[in-house]
C-alpha atoms as a PDB file:
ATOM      1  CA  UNK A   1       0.000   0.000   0.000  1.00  0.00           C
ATOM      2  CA  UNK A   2       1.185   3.271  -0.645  1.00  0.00           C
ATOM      3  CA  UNK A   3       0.746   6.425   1.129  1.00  0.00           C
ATOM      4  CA  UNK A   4       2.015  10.053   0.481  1.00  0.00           C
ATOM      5  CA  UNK A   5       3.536  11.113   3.958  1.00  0.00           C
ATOM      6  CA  UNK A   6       3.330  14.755   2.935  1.00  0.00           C
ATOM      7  CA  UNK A   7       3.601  17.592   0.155  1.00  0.00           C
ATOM      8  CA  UNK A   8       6.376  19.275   1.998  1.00  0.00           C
ATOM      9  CA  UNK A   9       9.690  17.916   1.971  1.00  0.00           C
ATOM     10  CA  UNK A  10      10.921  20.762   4.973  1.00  0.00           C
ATOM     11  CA  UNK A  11      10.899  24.322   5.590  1.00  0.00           C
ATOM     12  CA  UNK A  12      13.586  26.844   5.135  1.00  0.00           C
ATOM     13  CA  UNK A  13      13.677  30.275   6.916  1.00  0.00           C
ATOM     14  CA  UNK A  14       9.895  30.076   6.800  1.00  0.00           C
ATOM     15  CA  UNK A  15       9.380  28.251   3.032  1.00  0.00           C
ATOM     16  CA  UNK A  16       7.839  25.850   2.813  1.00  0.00           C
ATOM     17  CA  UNK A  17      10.027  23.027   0.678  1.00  0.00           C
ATOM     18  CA  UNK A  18       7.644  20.477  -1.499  1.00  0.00           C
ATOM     19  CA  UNK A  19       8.813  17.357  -2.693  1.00  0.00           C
ATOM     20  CA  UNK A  20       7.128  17.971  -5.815  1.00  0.00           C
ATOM     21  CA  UNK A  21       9.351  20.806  -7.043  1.00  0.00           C
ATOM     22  CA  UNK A  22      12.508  18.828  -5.618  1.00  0.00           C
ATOM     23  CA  UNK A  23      11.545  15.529  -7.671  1.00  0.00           C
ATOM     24  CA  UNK A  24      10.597  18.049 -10.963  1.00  0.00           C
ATOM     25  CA  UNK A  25      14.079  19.636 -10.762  1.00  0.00           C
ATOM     26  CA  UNK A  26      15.701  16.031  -9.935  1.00  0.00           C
ATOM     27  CA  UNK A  27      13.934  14.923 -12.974  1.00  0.00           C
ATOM     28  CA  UNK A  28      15.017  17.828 -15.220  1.00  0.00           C
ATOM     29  CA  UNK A  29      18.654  17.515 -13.948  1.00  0.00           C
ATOM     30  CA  UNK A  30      18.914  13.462 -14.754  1.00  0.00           C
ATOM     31  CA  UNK A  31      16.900  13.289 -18.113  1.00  0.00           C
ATOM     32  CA  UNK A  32      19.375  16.512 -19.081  1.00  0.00           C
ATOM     33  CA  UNK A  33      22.219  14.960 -18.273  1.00  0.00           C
ATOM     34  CA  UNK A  34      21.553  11.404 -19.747  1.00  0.00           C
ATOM     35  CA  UNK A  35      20.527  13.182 -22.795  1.00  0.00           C
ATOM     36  CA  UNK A  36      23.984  15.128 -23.338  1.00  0.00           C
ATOM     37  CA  UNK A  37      25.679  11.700 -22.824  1.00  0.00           C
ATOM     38  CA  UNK A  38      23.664   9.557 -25.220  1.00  0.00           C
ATOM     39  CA  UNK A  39      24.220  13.156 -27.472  1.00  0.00           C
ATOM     40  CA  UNK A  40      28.022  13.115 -26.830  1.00  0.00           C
ATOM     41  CA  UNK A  41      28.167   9.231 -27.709  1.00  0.00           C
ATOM     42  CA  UNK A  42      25.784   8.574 -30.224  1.00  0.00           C
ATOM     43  CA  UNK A  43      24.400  11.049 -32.288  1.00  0.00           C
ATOM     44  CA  UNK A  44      27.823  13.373 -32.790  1.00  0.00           C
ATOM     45  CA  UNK A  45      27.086  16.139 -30.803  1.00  0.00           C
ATOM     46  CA  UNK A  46      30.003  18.173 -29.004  1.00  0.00           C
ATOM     47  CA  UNK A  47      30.112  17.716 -25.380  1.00  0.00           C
ATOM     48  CA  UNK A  48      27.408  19.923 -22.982  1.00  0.00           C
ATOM     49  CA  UNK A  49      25.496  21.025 -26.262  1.00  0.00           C
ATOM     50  CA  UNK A  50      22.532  19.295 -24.577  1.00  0.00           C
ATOM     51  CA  UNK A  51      23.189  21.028 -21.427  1.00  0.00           C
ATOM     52  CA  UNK A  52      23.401  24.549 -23.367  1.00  0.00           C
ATOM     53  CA  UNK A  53      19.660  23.794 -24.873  1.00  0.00           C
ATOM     54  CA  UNK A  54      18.125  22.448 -21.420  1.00  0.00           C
ATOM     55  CA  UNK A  55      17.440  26.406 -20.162  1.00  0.00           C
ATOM     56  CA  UNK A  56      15.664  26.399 -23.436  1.00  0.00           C
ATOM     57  CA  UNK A  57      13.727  23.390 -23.068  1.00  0.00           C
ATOM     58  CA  UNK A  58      13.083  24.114 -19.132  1.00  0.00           C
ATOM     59  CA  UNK A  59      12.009  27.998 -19.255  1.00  0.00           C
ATOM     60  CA  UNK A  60       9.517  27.318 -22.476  1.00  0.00           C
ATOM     61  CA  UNK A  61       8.034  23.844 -21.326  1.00  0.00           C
ATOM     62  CA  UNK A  62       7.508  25.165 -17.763  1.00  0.00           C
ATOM     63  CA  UNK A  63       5.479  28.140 -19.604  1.00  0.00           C
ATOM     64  CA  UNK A  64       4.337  25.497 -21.694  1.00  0.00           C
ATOM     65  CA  UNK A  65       2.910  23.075 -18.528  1.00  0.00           C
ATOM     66  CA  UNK A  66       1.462  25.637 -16.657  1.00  0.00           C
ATOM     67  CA  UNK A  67      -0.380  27.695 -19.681  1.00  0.00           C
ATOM     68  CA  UNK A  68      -1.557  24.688 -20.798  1.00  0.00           C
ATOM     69  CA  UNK A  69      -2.805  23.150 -17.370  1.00  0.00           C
ATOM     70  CA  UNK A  70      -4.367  26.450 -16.596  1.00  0.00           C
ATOM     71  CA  UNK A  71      -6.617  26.690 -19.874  1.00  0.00           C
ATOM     72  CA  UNK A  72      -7.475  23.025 -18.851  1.00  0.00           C
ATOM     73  CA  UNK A  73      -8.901  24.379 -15.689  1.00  0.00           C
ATOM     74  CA  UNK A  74      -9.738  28.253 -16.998  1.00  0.00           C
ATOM     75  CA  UNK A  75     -12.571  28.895 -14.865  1.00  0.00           C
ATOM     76  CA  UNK A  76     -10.976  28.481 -11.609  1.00  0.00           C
ATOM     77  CA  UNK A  77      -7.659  30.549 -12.910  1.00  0.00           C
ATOM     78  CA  UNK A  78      -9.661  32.994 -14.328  1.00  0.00           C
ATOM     79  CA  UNK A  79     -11.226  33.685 -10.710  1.00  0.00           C
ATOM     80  CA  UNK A  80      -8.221  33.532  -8.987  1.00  0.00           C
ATOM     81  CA  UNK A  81      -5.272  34.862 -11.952  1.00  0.00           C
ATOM     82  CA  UNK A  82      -2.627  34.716  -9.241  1.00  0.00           C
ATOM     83  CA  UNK A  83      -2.711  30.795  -8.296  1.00  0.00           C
ATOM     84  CA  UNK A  84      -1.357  30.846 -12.509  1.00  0.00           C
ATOM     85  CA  UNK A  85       2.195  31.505 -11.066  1.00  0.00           C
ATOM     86  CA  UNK A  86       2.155  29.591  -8.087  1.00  0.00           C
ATOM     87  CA  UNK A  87       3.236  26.281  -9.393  1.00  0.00           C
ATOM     88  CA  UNK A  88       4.496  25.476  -6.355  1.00  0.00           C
ATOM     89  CA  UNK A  89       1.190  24.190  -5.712  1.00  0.00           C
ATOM     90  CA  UNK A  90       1.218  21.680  -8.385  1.00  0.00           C
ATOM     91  CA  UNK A  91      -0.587  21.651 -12.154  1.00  0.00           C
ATOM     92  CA  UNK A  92       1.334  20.944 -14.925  1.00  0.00           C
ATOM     93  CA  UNK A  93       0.884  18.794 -18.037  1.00  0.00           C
ATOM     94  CA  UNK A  94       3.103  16.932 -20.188  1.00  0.00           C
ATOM     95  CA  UNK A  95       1.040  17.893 -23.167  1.00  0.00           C
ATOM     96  CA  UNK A  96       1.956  21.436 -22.620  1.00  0.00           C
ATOM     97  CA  UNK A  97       5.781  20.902 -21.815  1.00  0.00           C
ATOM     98  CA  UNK A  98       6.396  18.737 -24.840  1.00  0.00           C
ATOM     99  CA  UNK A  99       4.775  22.243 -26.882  1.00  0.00           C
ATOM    100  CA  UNK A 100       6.373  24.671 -24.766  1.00  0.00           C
ATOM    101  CA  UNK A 101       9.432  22.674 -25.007  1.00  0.00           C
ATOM    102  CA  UNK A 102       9.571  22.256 -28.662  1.00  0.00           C
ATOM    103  CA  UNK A 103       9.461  25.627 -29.160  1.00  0.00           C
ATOM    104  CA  UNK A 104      12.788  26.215 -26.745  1.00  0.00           C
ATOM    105  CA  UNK A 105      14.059  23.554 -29.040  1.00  0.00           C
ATOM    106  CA  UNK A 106      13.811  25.011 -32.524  1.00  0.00           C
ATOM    107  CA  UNK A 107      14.657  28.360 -31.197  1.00  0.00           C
ATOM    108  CA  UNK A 108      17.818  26.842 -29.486  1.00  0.00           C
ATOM    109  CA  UNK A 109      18.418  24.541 -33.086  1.00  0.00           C
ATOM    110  CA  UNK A 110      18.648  28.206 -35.247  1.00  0.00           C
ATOM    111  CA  UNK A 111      20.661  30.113 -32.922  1.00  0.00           C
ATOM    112  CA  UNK A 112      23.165  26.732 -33.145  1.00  0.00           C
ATOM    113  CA  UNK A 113      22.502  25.973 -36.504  1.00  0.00           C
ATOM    114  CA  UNK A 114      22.108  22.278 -35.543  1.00  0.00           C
ATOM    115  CA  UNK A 115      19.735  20.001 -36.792  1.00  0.00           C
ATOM    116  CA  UNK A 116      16.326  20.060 -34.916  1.00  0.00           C
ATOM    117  CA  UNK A 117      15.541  16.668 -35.376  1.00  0.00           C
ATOM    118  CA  UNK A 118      18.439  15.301 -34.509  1.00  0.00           C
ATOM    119  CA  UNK A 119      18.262  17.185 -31.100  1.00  0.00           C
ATOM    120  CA  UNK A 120      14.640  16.217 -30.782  1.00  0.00           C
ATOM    121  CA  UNK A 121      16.004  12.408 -30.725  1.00  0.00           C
ATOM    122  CA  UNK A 122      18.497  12.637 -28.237  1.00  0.00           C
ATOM    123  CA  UNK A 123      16.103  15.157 -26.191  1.00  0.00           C
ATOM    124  CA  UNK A 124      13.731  12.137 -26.204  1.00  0.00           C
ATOM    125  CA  UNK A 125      15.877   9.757 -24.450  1.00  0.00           C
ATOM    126  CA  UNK A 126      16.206  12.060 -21.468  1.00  0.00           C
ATOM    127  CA  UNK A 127      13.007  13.276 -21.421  1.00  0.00           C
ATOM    128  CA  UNK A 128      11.297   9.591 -20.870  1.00  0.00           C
ATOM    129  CA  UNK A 129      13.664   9.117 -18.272  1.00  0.00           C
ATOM    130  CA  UNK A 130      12.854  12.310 -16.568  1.00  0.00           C
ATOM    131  CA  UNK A 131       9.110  11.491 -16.785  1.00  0.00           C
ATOM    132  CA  UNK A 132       9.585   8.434 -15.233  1.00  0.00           C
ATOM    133  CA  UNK A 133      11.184   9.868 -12.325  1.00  0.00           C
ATOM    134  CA  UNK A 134       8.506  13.319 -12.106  1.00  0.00           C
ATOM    135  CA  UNK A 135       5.775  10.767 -11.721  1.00  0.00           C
ATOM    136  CA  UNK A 136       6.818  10.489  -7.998  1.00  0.00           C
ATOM    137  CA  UNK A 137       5.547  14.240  -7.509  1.00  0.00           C
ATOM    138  CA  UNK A 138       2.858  13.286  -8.235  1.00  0.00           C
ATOM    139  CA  UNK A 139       2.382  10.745  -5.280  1.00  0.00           C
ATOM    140  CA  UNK A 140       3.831  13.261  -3.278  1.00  0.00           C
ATOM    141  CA  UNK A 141       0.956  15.378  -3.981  1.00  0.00           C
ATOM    142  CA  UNK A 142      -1.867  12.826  -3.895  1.00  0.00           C
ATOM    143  CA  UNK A 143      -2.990  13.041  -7.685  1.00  0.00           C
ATOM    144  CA  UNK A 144      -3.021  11.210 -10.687  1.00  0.00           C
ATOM    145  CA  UNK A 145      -4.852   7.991  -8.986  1.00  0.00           C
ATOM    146  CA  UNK A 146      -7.100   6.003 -10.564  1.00  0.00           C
ATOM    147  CA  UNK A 147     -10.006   4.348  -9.923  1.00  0.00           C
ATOM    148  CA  UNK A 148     -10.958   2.683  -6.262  1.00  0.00           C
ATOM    149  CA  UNK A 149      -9.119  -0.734  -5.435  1.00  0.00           C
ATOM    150  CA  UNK A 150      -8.010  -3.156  -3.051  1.00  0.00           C
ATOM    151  CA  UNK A 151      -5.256  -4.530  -4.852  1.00  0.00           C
ATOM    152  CA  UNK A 152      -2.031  -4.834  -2.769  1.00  0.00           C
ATOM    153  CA  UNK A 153      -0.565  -1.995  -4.569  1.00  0.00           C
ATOM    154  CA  UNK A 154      -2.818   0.396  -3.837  1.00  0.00           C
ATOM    155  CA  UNK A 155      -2.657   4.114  -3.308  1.00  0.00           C
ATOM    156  CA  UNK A 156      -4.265   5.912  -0.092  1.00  0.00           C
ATOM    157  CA  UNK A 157      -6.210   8.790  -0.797  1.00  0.00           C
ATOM    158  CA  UNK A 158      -6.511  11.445   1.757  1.00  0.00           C
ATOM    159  CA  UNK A 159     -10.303  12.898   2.195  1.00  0.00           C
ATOM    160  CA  UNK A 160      -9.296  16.302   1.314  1.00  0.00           C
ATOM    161  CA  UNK A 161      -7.873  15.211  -2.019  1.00  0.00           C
ATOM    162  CA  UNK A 162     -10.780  12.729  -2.995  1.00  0.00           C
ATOM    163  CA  UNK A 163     -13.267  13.625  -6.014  1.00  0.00           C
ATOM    164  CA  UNK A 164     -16.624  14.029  -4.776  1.00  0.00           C
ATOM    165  CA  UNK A 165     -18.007  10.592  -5.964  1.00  0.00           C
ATOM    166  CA  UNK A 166     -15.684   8.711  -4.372  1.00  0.00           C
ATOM    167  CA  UNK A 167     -15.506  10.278  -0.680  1.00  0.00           C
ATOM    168  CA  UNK A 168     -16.156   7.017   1.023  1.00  0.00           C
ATOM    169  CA  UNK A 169     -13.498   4.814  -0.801  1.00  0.00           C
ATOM    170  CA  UNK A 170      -9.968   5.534   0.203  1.00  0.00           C
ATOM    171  CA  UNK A 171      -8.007   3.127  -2.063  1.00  0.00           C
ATOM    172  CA  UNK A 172      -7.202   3.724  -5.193  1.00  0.00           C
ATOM    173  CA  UNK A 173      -5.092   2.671  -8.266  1.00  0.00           C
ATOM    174  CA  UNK A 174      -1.660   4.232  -8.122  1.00  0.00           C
ATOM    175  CA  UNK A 175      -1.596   5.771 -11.684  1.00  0.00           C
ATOM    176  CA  UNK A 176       1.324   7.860 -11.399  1.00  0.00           C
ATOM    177  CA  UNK A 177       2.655   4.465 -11.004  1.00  0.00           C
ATOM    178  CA  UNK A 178       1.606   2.941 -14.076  1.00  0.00           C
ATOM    179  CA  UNK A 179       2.575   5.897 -15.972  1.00  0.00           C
ATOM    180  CA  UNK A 180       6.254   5.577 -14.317  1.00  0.00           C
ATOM    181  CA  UNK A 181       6.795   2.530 -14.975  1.00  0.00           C
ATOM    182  CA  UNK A 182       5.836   2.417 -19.060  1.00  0.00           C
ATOM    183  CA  UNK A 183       8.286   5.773 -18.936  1.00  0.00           C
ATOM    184  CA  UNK A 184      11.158   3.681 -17.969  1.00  0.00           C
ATOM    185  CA  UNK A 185      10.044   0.914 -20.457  1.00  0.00           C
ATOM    186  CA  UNK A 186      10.060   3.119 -23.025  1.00  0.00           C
ATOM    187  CA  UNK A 187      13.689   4.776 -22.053  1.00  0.00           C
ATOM    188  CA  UNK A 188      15.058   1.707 -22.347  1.00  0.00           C
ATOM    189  CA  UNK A 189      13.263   0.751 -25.824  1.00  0.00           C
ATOM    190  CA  UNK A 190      14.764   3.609 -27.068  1.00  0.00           C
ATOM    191  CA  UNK A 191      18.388   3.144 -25.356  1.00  0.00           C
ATOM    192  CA  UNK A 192      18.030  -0.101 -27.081  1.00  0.00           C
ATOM    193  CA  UNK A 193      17.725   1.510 -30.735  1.00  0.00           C
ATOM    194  CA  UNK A 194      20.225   4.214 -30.094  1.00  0.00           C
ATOM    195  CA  UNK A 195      22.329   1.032 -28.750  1.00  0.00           C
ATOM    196  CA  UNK A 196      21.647  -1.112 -31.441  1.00  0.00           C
ATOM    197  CA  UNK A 197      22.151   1.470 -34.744  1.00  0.00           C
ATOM    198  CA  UNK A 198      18.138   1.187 -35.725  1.00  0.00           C
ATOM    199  CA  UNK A 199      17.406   5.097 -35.940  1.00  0.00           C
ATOM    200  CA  UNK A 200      16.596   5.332 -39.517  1.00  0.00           C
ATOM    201  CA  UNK A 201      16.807   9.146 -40.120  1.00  0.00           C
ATOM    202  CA  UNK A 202      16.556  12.138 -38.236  1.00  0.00           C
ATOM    203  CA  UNK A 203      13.250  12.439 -36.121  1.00  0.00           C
ATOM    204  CA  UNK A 204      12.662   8.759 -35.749  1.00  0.00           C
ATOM    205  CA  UNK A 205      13.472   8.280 -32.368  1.00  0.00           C
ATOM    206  CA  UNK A 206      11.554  11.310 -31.047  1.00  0.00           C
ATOM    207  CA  UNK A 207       8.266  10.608 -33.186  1.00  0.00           C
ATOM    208  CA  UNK A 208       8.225   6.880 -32.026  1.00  0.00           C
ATOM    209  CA  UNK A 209       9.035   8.387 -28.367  1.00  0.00           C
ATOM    210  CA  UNK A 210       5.297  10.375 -28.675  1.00  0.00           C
ATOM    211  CA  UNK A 211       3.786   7.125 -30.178  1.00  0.00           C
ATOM    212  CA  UNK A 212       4.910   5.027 -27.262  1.00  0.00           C
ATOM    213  CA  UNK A 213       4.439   7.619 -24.361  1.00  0.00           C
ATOM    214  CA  UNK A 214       0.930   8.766 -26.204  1.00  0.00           C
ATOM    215  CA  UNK A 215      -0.111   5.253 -26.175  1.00  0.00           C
ATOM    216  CA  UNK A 216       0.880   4.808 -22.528  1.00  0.00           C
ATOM    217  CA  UNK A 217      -0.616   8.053 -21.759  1.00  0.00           C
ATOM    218  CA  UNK A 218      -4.548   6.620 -23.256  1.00  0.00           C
ATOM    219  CA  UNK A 219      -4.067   3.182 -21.304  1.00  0.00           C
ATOM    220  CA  UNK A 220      -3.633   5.085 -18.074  1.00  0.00           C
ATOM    221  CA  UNK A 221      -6.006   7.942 -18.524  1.00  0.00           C
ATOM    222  CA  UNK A 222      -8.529   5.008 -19.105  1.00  0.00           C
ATOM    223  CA  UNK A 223      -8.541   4.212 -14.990  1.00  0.00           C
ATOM    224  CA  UNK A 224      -7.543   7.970 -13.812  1.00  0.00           C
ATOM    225  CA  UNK A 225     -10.827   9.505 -12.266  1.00  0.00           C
ATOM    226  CA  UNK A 226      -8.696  13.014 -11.422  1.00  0.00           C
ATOM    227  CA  UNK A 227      -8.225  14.545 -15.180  1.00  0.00           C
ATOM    228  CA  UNK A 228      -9.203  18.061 -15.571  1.00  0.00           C
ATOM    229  CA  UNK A 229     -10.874  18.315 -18.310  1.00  0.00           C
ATOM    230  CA  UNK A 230     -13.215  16.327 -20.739  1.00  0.00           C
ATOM    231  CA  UNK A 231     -14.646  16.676 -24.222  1.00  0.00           C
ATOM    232  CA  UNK A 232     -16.838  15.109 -25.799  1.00  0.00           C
ATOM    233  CA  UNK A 233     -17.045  12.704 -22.677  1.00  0.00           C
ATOM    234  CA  UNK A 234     -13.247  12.254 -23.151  1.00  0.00           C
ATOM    235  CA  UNK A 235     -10.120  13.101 -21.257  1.00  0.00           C
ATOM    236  CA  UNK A 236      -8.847  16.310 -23.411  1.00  0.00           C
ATOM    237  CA  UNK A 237      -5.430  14.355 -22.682  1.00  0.00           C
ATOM    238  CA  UNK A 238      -6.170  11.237 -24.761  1.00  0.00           C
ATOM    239  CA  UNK A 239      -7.422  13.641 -27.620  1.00  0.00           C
ATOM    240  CA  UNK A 240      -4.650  14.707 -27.566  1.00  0.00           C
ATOM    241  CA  UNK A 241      -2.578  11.470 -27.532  1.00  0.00           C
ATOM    242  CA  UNK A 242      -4.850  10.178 -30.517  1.00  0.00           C
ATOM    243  CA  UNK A 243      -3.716  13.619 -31.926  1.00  0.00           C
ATOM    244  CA  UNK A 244       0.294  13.110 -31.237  1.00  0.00           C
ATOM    245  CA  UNK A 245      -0.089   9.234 -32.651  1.00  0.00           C
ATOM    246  CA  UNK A 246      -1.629  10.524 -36.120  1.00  0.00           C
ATOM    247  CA  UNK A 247       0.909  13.079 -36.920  1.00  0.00           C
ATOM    248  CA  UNK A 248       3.468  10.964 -35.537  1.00  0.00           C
ATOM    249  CA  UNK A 249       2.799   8.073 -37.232  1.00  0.00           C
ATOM    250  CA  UNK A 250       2.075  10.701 -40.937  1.00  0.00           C
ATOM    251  CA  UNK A 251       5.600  11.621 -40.082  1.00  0.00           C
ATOM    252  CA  UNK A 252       7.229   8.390 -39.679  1.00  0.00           C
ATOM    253  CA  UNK A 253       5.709   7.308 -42.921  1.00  0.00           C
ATOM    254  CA  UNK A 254       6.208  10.172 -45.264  1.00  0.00           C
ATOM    255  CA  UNK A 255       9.941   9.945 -43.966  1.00  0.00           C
ATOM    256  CA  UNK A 256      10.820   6.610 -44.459  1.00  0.00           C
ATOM    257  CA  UNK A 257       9.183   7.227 -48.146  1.00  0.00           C
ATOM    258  CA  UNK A 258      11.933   9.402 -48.598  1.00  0.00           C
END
């Protein structure tokens, strides 16, 4: 059984420390610095090129998560504007720091006149890596559960942090979890092309990095009870995925046509 202890790690001359923002910048600083390796090693890069583009990546997808989690959830940021900076709190999405970050990346790929979709690839690598480990903030900050269950593995809920329906249950599926753990099989899927010489041109590895995390994404939005928003009766976040997975795949095949 698992159970969050807290959301803050410690306090410092009166600030409060949360675990969340530790794990997000222990996350950044690994997948950054497994990235510049695989870079280095790999893909021809010169040495720290990856760790010139992270403030890039970082500034824009930060942006990126927040802007995109707050339109998720507009009414309540549009009553209270100044919970928008205070991410300290917690609300980001992937969806948004993938766009935000992209942006960081091409703007980072002109100024160095490298190839963007070679640095998308190795960017890849370290970001599954990194997701993998910024899961665990979200434990730390009881969300992204799933549905009720009394499965050994199970996640403890506290009242205060239960959707309405489900007040009286206080198990639920650990879907941070889930989510983790298909982030670190797909890190090593693609350590194992990189490994292995199968990248096939430019952009391959980063376009079958959003197929696999997309697809990973849908499976565990299926038992997730806590997403923000809905269309359609849908998760916006696995339109979305369905969205990365058809461009991604359009891209795979019009380049390996070429």
């Amino acid at each position: 059984m698992f159970t969050a202890p807290s959301q803050i790690l410690c306090t410092i001359f009166g600030v409060n420390i949360y675990y969340y923002g530790v794990i997000l910048a222990l996350s950044i600083s690994i997948g950054t610095l497994v990235s510049d390796w695989f870079g280095t090693k790999f893909f021809g890069l010169k040495k720290d090129t990856v760790i010139d583009l992270a403030p890039y990546v970082i500034i824009f997808g930060i942006i990126g998560a927040r802007l995109y989690y707050c339109l998720m959830d507009c009414d309540f940021y549009l009553r209270f504007p100044t919970e928008i900076l205070a991410i300290r709190h917690g609300g980001i999405s992937i969806h948004g720091a993938i766009i935000g970050g992209f942006a960081g990346l091409w703007i980072f790929a002109k100024r160095r006149n490298i190839m963007l979709l070679k640095l998308a690839d190795v960017s890849s690598i370290g970001l599954a890596i990194g997701q993998a480990l910024g899961r665990w903030g979200n434990f730390f900050n009881s969300e992204a559960y799933g549905a009720p269950t009394n499965l050994p593995w199970k996640l403890y809920i506290a009242p205060q942090y239960r959707k309405i329906p489900y007040l009286n249950e206080e198990f639920y599926h650990p879907a941070f979890l889930y989510e983790s753990i298909l982030d670190i099989i797909i890190f090593l899927i693609l350590v194992f092309l990189v490994k292995t010489n199968r990248i096939k041109f430019d952009g391959f590895l980063a376009a079958l990095y959003l197929i696999l995390y997309s697809t990973a994404r849908i499976l565990v939005e299926i038992i997730r009870i806590d997403s923000v928003r809905y269309l359609f009766g849908m998760p916006i976040a696995i339109i979305m995925s369905i969205g990365i997975i058809i461009l991604s795949t359009l891209f795979l095949i019009k380049s390996n046509k070429e």
